[in-house]
C-alpha atoms as a PDB file:
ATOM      1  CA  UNK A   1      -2.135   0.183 -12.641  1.00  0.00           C
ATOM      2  CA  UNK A   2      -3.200   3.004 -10.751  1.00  0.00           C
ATOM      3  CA  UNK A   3      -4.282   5.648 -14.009  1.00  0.00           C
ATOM      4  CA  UNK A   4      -7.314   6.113 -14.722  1.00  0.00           C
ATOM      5  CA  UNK A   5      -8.550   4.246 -11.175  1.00  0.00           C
ATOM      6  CA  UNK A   6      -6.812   6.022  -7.763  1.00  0.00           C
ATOM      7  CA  UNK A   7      -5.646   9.412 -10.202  1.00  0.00           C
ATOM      8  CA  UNK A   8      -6.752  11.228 -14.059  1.00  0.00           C
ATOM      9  CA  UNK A   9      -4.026  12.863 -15.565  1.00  0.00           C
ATOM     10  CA  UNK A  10      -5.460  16.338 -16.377  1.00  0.00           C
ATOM     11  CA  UNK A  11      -3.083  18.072 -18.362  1.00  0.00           C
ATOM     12  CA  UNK A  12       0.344  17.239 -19.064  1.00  0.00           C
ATOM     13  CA  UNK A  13       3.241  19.907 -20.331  1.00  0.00           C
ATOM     14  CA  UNK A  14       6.964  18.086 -21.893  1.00  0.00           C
ATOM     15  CA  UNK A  15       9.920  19.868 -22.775  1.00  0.00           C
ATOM     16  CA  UNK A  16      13.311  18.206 -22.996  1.00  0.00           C
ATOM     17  CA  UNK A  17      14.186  18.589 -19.439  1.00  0.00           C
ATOM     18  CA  UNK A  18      11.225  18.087 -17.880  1.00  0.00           C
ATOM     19  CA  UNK A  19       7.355  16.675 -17.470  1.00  0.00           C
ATOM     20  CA  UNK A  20       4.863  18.410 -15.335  1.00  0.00           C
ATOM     21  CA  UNK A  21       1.334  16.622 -15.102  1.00  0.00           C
ATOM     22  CA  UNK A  22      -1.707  17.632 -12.892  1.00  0.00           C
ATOM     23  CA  UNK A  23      -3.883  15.099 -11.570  1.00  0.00           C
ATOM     24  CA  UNK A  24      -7.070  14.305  -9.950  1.00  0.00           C
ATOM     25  CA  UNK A  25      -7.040  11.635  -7.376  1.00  0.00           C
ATOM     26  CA  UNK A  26      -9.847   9.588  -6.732  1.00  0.00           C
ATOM     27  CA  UNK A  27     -11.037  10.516  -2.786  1.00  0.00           C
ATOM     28  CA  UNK A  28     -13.210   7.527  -2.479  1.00  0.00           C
ATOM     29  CA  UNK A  29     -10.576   4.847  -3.965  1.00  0.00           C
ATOM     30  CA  UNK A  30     -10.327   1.898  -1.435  1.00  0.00           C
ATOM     31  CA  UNK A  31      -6.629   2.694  -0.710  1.00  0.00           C
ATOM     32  CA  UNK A  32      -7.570   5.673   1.326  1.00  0.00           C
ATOM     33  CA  UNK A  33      -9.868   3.021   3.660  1.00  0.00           C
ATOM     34  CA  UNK A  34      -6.769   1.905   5.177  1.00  0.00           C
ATOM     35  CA  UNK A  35      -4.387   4.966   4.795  1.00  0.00           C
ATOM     36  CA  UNK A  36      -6.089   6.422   7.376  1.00  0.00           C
ATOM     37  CA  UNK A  37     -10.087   6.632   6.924  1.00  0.00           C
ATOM     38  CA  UNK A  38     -10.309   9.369   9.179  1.00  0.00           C
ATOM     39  CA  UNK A  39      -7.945  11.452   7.576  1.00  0.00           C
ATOM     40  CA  UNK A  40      -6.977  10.335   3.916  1.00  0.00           C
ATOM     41  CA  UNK A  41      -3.599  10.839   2.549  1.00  0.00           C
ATOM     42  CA  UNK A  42      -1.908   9.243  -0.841  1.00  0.00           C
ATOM     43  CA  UNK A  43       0.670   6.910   0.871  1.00  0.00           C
ATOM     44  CA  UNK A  44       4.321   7.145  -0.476  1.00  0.00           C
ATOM     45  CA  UNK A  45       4.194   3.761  -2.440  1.00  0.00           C
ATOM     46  CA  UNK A  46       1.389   5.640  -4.678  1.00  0.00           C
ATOM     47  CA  UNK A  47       3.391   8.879  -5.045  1.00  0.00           C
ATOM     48  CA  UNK A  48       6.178   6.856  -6.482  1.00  0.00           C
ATOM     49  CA  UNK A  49       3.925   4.660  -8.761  1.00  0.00           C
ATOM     50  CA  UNK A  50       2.215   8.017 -10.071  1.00  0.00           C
ATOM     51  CA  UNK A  51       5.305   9.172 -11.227  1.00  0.00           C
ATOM     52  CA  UNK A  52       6.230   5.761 -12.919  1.00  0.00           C
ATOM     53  CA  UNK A  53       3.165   5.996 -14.937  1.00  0.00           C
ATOM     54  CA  UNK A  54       3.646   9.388 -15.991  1.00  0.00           C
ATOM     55  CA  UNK A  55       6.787   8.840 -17.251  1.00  0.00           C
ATOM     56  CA  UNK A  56       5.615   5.719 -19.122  1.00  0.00           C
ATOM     57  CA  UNK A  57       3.302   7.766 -20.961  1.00  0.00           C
ATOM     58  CA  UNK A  58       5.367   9.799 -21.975  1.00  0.00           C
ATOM     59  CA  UNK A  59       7.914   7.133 -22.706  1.00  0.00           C
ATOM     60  CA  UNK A  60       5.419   4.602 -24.332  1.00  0.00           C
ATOM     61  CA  UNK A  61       7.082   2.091 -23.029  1.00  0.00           C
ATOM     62  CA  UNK A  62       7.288   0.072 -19.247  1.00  0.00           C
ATOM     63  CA  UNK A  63       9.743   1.529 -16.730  1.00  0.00           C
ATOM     64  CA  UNK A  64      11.151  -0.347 -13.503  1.00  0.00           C
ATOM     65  CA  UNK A  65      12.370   1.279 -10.132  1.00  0.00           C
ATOM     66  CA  UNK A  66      15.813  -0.454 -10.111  1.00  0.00           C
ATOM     67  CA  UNK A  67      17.312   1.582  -6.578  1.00  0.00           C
ATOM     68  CA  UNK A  68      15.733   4.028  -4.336  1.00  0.00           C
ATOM     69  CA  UNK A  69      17.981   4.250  -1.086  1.00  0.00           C
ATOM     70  CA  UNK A  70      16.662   7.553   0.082  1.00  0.00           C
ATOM     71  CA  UNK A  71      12.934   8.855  -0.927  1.00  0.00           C
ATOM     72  CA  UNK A  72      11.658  11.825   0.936  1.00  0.00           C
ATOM     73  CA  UNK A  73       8.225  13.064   1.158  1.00  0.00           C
ATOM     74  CA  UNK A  74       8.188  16.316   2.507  1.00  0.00           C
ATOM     75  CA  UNK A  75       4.307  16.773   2.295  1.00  0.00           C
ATOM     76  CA  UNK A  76       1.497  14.650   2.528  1.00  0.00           C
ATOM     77  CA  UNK A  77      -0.987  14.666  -0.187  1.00  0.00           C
ATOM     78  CA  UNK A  78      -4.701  14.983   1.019  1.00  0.00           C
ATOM     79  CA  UNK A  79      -7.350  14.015  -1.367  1.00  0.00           C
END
């Protein structure tokens, strides 16, 4: 949904415990025209959904939130 449009996975490292991917986000996407044009950041909705696709990859498969009670961001991303 958002791959390959709003963020390009760059490189992307597995071992059994873990995934670590770095990405590329796309600064002129429309998202960033309403979250906030003067100064851009990735809202949490799209931090959550770039993880989901991540871990599809690497799954091959479609995954589904099923609970988040408590999400945190304790950074904002700037493009």
């Amino acid at each position: 949904m958002l791959i390959d449009n709003f963020f390009t996975v760059l490189d992307k490292n597995t071992t059994d415990t873990s995934i670590r991917a770095s990405i590329r986000l796309n600064r002129s996407h429309a998202i960033f025209n309403g979250h906030f044009p003067s100064i851009p950041i990735v809202p949490g909705v799209c931090m959550v959904q770039i993880v989901r696709e991540i871990l599809e990859l690497e799954c091959n498969g479609i995954l589904r939130l099923q609970e988040a009670d408590n999400i945190k961001f304790l950074a904002v991303i700037n493009p």
